[in-house]
N, C-alpha and C. Protein backbone atom coordinates (compact mmCIF):
# COMPACT_ATOMS: atom_id res chain seq x y z
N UNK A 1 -5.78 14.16 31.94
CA UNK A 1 -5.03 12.96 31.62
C UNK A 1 -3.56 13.34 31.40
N UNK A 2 -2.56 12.56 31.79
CA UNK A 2 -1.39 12.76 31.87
C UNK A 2 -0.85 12.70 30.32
N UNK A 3 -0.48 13.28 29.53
CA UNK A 3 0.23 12.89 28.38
C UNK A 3 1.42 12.52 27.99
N UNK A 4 1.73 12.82 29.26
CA UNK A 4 3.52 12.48 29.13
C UNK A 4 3.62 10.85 28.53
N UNK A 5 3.23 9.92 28.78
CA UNK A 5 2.96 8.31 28.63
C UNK A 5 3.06 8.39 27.41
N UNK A 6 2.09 9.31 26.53
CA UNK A 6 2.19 9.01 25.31
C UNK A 6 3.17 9.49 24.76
N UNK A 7 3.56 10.26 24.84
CA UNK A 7 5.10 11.12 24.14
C UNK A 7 6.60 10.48 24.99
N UNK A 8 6.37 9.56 25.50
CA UNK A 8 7.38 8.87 26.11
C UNK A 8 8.21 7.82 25.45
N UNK A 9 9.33 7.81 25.46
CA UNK A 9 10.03 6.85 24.33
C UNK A 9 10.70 7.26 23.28
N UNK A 10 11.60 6.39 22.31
CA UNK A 10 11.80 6.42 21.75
C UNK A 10 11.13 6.68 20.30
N UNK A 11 11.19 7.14 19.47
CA UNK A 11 10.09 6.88 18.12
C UNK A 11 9.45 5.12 17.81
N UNK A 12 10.63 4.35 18.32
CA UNK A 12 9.81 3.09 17.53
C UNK A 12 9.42 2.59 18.86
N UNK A 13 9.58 2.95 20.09
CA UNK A 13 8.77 2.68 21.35
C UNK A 13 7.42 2.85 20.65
N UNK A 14 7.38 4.42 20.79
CA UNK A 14 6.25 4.69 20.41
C UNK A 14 5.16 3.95 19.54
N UNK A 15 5.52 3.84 18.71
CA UNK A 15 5.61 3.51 17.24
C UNK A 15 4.83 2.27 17.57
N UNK A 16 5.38 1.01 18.86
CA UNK A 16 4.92 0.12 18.86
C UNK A 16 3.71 0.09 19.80
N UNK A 17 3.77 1.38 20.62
CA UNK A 17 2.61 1.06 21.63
C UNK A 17 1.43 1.79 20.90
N UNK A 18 1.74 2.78 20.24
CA UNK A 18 0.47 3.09 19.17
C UNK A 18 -0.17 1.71 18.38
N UNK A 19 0.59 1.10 17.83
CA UNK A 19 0.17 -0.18 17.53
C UNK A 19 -0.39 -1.36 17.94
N UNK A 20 0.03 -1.39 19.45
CA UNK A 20 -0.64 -1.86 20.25
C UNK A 20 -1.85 -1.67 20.88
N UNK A 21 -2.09 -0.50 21.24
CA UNK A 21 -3.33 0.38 21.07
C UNK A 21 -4.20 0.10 20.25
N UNK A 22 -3.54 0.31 19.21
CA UNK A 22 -4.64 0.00 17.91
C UNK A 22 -5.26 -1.49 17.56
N UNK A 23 -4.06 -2.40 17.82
CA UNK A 23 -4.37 -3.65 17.79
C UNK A 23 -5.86 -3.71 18.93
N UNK A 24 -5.47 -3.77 19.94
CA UNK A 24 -6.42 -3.68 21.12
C UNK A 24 -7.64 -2.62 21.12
N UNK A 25 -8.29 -1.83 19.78
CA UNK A 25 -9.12 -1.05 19.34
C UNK A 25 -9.38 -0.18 20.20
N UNK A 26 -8.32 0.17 20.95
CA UNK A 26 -9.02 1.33 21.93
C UNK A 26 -7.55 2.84 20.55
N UNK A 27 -8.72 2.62 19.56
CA UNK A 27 -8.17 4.19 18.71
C UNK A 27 -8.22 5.20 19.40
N UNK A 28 -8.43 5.79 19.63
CA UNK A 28 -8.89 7.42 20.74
C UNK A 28 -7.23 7.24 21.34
N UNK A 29 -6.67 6.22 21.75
CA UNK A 29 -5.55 6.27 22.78
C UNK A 29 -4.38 5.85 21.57
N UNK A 30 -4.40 5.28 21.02
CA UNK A 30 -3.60 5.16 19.87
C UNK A 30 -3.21 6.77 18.92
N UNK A 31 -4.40 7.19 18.75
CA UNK A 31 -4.32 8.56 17.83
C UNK A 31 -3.30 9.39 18.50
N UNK A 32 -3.65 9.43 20.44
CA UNK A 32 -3.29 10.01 20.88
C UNK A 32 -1.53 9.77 21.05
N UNK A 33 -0.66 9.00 21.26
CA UNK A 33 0.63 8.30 20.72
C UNK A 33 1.05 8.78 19.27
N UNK A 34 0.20 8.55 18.36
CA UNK A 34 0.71 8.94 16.84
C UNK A 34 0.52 10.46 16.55
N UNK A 35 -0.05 10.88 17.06
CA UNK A 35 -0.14 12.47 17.19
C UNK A 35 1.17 12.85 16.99
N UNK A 36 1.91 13.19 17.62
CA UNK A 36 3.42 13.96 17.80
C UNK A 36 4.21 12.82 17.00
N UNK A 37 3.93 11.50 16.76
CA UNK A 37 4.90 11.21 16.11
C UNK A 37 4.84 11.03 15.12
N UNK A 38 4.08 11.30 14.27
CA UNK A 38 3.90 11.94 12.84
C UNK A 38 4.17 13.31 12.73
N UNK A 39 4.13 13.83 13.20
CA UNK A 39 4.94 15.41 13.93
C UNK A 39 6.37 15.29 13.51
N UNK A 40 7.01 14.02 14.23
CA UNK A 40 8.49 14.23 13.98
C UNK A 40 8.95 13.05 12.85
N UNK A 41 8.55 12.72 12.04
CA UNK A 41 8.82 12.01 11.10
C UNK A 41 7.60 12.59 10.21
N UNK A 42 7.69 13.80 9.50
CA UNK A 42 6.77 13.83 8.66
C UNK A 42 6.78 13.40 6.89
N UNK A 43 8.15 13.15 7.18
CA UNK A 43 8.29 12.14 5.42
C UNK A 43 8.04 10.62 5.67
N UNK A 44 7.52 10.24 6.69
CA UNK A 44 7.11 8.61 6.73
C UNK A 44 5.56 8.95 6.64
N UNK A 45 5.29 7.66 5.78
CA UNK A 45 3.87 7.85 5.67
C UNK A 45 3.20 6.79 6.85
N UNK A 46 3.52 5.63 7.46
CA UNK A 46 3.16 4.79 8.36
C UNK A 46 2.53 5.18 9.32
N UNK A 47 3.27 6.04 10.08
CA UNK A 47 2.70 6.77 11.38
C UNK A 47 1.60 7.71 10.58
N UNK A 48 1.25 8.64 10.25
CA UNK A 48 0.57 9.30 9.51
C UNK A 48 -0.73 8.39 9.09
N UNK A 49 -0.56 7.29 8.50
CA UNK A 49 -1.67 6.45 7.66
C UNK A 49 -2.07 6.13 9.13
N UNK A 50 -1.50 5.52 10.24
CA UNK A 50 -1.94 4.63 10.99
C UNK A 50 -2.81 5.58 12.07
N UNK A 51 -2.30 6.79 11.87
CA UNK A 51 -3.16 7.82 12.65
C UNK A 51 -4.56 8.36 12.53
N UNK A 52 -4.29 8.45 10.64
CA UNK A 52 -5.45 8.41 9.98
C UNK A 52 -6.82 6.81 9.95
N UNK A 53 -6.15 6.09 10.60
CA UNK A 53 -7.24 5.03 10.64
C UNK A 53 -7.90 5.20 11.91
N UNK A 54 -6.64 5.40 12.86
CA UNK A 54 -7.23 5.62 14.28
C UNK A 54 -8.14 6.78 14.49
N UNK A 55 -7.96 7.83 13.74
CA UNK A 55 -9.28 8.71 13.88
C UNK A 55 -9.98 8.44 13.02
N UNK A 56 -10.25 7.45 11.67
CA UNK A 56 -11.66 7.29 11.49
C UNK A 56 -12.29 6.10 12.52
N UNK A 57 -11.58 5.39 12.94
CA UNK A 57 -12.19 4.07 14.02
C UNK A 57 -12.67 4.93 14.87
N UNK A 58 -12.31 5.61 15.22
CA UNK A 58 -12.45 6.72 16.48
C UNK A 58 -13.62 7.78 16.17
N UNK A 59 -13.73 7.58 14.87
CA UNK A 59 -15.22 8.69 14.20
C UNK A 59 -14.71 9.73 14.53
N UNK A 60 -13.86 10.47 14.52
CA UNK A 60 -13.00 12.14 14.34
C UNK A 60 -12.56 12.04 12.64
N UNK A 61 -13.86 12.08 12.23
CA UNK A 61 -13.84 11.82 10.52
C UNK A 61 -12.99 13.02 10.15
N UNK A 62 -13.31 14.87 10.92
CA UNK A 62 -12.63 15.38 10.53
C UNK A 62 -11.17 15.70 10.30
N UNK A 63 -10.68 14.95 11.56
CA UNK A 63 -9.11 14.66 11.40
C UNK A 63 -8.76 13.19 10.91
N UNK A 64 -9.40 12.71 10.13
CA UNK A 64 -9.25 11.35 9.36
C UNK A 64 -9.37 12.30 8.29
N UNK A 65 -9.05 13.12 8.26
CA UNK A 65 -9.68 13.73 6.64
C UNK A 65 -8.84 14.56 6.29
N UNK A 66 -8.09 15.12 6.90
CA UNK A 66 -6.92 15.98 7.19
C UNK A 66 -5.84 15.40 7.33
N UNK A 67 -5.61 13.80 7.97
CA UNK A 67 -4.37 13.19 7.85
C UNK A 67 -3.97 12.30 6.67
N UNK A 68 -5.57 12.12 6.00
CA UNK A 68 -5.26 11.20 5.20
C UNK A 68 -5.19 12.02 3.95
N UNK A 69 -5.78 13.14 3.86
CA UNK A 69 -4.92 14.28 2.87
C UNK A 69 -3.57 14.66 3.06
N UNK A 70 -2.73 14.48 4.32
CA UNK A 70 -1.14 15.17 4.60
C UNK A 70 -0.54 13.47 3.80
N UNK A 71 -1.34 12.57 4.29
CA UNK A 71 -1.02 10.96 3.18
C UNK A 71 -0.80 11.21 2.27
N UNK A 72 -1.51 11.48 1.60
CA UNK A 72 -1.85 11.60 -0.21
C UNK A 72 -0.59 12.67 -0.81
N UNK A 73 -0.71 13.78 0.20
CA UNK A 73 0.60 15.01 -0.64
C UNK A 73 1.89 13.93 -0.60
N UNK A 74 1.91 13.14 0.59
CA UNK A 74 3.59 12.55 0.87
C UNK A 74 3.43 11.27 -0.19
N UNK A 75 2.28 10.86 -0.72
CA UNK A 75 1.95 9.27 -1.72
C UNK A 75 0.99 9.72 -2.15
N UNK A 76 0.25 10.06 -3.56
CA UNK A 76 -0.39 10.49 -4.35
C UNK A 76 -1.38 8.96 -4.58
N UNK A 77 -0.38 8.01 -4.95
CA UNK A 77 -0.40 7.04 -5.42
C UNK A 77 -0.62 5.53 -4.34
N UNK A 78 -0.73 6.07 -3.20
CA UNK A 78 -1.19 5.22 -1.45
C UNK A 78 -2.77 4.72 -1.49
N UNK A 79 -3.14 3.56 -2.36
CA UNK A 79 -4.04 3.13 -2.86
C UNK A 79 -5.11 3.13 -1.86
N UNK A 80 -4.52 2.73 -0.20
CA UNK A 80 -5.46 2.27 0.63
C UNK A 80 -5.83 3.87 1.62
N UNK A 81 -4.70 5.04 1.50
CA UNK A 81 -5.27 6.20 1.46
C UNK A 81 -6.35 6.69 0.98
N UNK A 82 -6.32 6.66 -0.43
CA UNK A 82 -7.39 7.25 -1.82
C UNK A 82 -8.48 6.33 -0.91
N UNK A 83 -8.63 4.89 -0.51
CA UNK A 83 -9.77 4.70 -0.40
C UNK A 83 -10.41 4.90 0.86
N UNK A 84 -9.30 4.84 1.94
CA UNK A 84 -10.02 5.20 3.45
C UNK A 84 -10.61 6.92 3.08
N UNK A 85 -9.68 7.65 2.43
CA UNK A 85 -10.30 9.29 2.02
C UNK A 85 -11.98 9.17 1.61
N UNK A 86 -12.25 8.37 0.53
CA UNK A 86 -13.43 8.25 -0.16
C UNK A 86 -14.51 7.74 0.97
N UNK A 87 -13.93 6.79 1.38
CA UNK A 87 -14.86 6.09 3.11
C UNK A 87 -15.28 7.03 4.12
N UNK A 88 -14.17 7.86 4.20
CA UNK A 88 -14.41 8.90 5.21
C UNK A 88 -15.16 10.22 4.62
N UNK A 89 -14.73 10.50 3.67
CA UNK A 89 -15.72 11.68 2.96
C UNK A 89 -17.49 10.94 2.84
N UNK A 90 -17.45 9.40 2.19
CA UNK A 90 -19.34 9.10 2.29
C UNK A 90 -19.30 9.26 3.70
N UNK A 91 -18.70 8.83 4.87
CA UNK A 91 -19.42 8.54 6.42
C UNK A 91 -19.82 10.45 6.77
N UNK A 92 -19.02 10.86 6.06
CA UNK A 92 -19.29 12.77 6.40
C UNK A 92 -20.48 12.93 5.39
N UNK A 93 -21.11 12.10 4.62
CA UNK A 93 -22.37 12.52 3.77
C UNK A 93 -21.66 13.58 2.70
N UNK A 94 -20.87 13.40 2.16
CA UNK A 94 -20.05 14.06 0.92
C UNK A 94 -20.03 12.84 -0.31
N UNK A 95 -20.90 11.91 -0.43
CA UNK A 95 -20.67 11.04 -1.57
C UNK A 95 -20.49 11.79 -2.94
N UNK A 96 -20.15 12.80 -3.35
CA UNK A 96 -19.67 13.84 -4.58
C UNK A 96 -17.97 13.36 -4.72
N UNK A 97 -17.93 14.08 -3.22
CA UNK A 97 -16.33 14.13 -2.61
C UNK A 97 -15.61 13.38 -2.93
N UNK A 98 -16.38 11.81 -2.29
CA UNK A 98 -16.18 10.85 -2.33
C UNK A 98 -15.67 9.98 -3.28
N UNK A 99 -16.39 10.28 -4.92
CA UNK A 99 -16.60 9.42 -5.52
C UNK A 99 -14.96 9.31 -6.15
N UNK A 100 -14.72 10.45 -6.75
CA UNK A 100 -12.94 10.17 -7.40
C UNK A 100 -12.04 9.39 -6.84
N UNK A 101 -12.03 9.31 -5.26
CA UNK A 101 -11.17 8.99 -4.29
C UNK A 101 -11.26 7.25 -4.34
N UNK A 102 -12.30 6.95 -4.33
CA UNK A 102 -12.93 6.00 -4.54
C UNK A 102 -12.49 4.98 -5.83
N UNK A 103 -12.93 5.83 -7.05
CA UNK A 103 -12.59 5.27 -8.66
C UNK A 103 -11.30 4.96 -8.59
N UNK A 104 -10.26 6.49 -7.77
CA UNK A 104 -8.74 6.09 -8.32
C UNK A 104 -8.12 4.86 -7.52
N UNK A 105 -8.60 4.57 -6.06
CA UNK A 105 -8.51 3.29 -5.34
C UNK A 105 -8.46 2.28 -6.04
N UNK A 106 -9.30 1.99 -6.84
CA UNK A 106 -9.82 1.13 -7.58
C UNK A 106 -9.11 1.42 -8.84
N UNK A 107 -8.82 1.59 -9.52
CA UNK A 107 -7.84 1.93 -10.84
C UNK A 107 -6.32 1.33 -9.72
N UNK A 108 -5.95 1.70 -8.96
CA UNK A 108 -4.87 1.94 -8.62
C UNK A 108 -4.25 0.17 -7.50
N UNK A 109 -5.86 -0.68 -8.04
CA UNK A 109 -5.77 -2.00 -7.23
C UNK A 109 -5.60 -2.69 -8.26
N UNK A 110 -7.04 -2.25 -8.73
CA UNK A 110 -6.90 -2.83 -10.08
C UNK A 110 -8.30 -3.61 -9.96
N UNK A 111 -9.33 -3.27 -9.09
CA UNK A 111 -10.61 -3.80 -8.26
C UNK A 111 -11.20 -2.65 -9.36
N UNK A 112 -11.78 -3.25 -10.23
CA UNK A 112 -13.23 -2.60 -11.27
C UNK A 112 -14.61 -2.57 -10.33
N UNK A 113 -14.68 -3.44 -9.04
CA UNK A 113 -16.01 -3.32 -8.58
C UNK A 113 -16.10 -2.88 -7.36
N UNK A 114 -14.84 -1.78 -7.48
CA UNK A 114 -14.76 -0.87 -6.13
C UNK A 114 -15.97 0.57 -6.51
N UNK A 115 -15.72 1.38 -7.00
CA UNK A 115 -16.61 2.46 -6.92
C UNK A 115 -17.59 1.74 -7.83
């Protein structure tokens, strides 16, 4: 597959056809767009979060798990991070893992009947 397409553009080119992608649920091709450009903006958390959704839609739990931890170092406090983390750690059968990620979501909404 050609990759050039995806690394083509400007950042907010990009930016929008990853989104578009995503809108249109084909994640796998979206991830693939936000890849490098969370690469070059690594103090934005947007591209990063939105990458991290596209590989859990995409079931690449393990790199949903890894981006949405590079989330958390850049926003500690990225409520809907903490909880896609906790989502993606139960779908990996880690409900231990899970559970903090989960509670602080929920502390941090302010949703008592989240975990």
């Amino acid at each position: 597959m050609d990759t050039t397409y995806y690394g083509h553009g400007t950042p907010a080119e990009r930016w929008e056809r990853a989104r578009l992608f995503f809108d249109a649920k084909e994640y796998a091709t979206a991830a693939r767009v936000l890849v490098t450009l969370a690469d070059e903006v690594p103090e934005q958390v947007a591209p990063r979060l939105l990458l991290a959704r596209a590989y859990y839609h995409s079931a690449q739990l393990v790199r949903a798990e890894a981006a949405l931890r590079e989330v958390l170092e850049l926003d500690p406090v990225e409520s809907y991070a903490r909880l896609m983390l906790g989502r993606t750690l139960q779908r990996q059968g880690r409900p231990d893992a899970a559970r903090p990620h989960l509670r602080l979501a929920a502390a941090l909404t302010g949703d008592s009947g989240q975990a």
